[in-house]
Protein backbone atom coordinates (compact mmCIF):
# COMPACT_ATOMS: atom_id res chain seq x y z
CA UNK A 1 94.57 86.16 182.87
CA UNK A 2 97.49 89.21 182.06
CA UNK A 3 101.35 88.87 182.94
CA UNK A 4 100.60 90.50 185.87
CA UNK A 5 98.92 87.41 187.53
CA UNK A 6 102.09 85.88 187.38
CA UNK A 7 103.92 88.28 189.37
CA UNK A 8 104.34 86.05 192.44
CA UNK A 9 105.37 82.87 190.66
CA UNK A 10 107.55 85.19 188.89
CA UNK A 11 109.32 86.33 192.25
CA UNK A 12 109.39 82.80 193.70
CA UNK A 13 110.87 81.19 190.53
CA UNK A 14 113.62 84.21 190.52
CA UNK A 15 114.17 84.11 194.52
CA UNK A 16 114.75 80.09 193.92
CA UNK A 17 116.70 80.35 190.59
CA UNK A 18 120.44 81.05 192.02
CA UNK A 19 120.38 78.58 194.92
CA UNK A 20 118.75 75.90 192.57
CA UNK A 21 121.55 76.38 190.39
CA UNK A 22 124.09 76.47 192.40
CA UNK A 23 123.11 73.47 194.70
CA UNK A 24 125.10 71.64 192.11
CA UNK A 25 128.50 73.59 192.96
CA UNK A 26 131.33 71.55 193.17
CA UNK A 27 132.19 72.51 196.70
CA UNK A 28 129.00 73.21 198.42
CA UNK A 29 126.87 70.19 196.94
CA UNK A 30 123.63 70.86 199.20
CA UNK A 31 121.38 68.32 196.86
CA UNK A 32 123.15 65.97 198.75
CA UNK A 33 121.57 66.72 201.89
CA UNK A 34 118.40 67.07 200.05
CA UNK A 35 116.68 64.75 202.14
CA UNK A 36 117.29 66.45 204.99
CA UNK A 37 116.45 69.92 203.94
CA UNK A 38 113.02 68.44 202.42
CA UNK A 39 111.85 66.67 206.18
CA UNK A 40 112.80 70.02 207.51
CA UNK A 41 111.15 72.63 204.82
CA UNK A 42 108.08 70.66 205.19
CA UNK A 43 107.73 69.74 208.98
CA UNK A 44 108.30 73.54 209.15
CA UNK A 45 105.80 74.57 205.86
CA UNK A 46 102.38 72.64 207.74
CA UNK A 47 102.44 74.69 210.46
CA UNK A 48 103.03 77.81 209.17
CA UNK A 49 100.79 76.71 206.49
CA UNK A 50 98.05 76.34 209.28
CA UNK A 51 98.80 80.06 210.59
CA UNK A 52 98.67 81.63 207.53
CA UNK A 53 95.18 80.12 206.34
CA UNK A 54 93.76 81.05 210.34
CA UNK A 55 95.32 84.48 209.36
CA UNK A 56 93.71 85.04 205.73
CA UNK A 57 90.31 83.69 207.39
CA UNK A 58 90.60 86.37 209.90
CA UNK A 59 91.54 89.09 207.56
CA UNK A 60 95.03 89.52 209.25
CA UNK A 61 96.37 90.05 205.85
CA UNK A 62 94.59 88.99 202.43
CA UNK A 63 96.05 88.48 199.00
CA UNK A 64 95.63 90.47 195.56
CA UNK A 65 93.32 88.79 193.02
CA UNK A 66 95.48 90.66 190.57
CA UNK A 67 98.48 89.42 191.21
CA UNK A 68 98.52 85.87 191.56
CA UNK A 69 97.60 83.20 189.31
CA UNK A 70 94.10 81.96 190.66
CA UNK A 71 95.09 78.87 191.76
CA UNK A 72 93.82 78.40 195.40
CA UNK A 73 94.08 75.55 197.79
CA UNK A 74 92.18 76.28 201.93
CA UNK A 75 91.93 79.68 200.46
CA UNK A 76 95.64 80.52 200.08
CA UNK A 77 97.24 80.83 196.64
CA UNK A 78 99.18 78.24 195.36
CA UNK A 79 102.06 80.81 195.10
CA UNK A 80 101.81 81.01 198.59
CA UNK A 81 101.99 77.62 199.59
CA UNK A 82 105.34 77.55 196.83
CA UNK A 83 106.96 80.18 199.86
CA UNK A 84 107.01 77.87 202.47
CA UNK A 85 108.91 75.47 200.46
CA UNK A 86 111.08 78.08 197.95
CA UNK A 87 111.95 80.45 200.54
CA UNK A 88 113.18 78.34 203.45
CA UNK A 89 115.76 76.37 200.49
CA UNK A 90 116.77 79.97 199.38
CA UNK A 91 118.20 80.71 202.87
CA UNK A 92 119.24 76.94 203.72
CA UNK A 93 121.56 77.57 200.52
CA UNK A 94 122.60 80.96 202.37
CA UNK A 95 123.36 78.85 205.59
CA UNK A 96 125.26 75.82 203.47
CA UNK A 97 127.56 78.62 201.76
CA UNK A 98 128.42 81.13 204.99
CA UNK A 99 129.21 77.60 206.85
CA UNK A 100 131.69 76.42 204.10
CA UNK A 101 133.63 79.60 203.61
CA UNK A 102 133.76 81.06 207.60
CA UNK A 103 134.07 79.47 210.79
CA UNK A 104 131.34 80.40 213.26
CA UNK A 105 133.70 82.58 215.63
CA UNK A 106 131.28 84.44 218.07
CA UNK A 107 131.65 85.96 221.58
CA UNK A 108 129.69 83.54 223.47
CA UNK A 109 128.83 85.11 226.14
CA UNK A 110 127.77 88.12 224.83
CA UNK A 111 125.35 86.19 221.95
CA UNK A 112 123.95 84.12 224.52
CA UNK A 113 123.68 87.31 226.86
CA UNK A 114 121.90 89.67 223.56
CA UNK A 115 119.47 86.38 223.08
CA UNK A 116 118.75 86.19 226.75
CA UNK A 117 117.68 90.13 226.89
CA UNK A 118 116.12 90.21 223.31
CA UNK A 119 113.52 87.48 224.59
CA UNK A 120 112.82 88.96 228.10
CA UNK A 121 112.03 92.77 225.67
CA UNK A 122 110.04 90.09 223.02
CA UNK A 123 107.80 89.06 226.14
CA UNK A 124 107.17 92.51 227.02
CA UNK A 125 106.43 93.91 223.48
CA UNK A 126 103.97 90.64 223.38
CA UNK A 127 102.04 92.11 226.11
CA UNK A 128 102.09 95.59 225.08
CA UNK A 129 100.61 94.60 221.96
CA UNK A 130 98.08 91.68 222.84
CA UNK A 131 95.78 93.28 221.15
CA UNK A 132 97.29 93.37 217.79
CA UNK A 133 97.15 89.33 216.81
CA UNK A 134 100.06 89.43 214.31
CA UNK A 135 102.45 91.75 216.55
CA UNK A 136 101.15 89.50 219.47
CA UNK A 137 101.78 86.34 217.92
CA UNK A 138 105.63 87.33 216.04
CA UNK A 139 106.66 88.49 219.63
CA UNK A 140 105.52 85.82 221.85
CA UNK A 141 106.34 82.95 219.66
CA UNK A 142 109.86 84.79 219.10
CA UNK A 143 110.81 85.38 222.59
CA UNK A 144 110.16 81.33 223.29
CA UNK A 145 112.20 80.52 220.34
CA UNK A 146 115.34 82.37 221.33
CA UNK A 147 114.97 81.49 225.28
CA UNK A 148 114.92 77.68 223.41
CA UNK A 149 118.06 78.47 221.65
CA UNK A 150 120.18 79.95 225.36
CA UNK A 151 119.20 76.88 226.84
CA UNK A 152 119.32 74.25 224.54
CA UNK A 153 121.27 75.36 221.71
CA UNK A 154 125.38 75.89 221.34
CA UNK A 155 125.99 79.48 221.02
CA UNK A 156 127.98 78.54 217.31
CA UNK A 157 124.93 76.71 215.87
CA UNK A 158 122.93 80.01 217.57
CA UNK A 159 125.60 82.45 215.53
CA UNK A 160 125.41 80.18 212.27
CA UNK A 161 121.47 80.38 212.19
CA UNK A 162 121.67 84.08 213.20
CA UNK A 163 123.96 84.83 210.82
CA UNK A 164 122.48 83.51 208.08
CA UNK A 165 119.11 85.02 209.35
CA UNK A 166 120.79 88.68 209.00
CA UNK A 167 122.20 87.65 205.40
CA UNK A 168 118.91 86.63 204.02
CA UNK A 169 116.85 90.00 205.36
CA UNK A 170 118.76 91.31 201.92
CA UNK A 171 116.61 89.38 199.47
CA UNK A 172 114.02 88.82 201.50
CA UNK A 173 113.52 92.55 202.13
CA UNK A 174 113.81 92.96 198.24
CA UNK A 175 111.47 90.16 197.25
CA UNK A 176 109.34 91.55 200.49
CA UNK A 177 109.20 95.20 199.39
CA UNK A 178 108.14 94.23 196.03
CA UNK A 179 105.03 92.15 197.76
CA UNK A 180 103.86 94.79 199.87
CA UNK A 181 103.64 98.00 197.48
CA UNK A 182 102.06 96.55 194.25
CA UNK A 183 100.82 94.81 196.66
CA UNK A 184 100.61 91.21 196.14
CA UNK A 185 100.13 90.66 200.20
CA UNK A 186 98.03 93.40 202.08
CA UNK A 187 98.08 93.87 206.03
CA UNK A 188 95.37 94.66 207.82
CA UNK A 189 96.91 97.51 210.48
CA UNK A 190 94.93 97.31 212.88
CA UNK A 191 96.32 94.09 214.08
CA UNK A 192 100.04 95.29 213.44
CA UNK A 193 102.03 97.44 215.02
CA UNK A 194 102.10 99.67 212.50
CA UNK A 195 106.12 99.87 212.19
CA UNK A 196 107.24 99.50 208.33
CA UNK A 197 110.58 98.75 206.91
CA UNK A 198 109.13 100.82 203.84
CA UNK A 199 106.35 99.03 202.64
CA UNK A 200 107.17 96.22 205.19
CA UNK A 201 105.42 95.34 208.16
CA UNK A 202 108.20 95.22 210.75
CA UNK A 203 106.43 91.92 212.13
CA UNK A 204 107.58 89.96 208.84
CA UNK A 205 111.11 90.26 209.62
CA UNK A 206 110.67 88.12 213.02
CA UNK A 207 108.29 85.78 210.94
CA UNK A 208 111.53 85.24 208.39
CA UNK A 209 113.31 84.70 211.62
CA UNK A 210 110.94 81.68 212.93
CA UNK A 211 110.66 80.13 209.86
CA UNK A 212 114.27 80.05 209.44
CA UNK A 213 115.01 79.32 213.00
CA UNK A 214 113.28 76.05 213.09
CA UNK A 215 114.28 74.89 209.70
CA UNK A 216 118.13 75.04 210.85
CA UNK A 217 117.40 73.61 214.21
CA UNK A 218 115.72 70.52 212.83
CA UNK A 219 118.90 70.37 210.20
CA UNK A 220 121.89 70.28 212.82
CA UNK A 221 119.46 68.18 214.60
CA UNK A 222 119.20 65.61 211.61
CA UNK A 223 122.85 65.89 210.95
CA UNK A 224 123.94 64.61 214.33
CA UNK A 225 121.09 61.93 214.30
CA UNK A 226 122.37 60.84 211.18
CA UNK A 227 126.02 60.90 212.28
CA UNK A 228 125.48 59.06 215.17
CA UNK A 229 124.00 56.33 213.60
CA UNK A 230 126.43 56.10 210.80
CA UNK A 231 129.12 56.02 213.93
């Protein structure tokens, strides 16, 4: 085993460092809500867990031997597993901050209006591309996640979430871009649409956006359970 075999840890442990850190902050104090954040990471992590070993097995995308430790559980690397859990508290620590410090002032119309359309185009760019599984699958499942948030969420918790989404495609796109040219993570094209963000399959930013999606939904979700029954 060389230093290079640790080069996804090493990203992980970096991309979790800050937030860790500052989860102690006098004024933002998110370990307090720890609780909540871990039912949410992890009823979010299992199934994305699921999709990621059906889409290693089917040689969707496939992992470099020489860049991970060698620790595998279902054929994923442990490092991998570690995202699911290190990436989604990253951004929730993005989403506690931006909450604290602005107010979630939004035209709500016009976000509910941009969701509305953005799903109808997602549905049709699902179809166009039903043959690519990963394109297929980031569209579709996008385009039923934002037609959930127009009808069941408030546009404010919509612009909070999206908000926060849009801040985090910074690191992500960093910590991203270093993943796919060594590459730690390799894509297998012909079930993509081929569109990069540099090294970047396009597809990964609307994966971010999923994962993220559902982890704030079932937070604001918790929060009001949890107020209610303290009222």
């Amino acid at each position: 085993m060389t230093w290079s075999n640790f080069t996804y840890l090493l990203l992980l442990l970096f991309s979790i460092s800050y937030p860790l850190y500052k989860s102690f902050e006098e004024r933002i104090q998110t370990y307090k809500s720890w609780k909540i954040f871990l039912i949410s990471i992890t009823s979010v992590a299992l199934p994305f867990i699921i999709w990621d070993v059906i889409f290693e097995h089917q040689g969707i995308w496939s992992f470099n031997l020489q860049f991970v430790t060698g620790i595998y559980i279902l054929n994923l690397p442990l490092e991998e597993w570690m995202f699911f859990f290190i990436v989604p508290y990253a951004c929730i620590f993005i989403y506690e901050v931006l909450n604290y410090f602005f107010k979630a002032d939004i035209n709500v119309k016009l976000l509910q209006s941009i969701l509305f359309v953005a799903s109808i185009l997602l549905f049709v760019l699902s179809y166009i591309y039903r043959q690519q599984i990963y394109t297929f699958v980031i569209s579709f499942a996008m385009a039923i996640l934002l037609l959930i948030q127009v009808l069941f969420n408030s546009p404010h918790a919509n612009w909070k979430a999206i908000r926060t989404f849009l801040a985090s495609l910074i690191p992500f796109l960093l910590i991203n871009g270093v993943l796919t040219y060594l590459p730690v993570v390799s894509y297998n094209d012909a079930e993509n649409s081929g569109l990069r963000i540099f090294t970047i399959p396009v597809e990964d930013a609307g994966y971010l956006y999923i994962l993220l999606m559902l982890n704030f939904m079932i937070i604001e979700f918790l929060r009001k359970k949890s107020s209610k029954h303290i009222g």
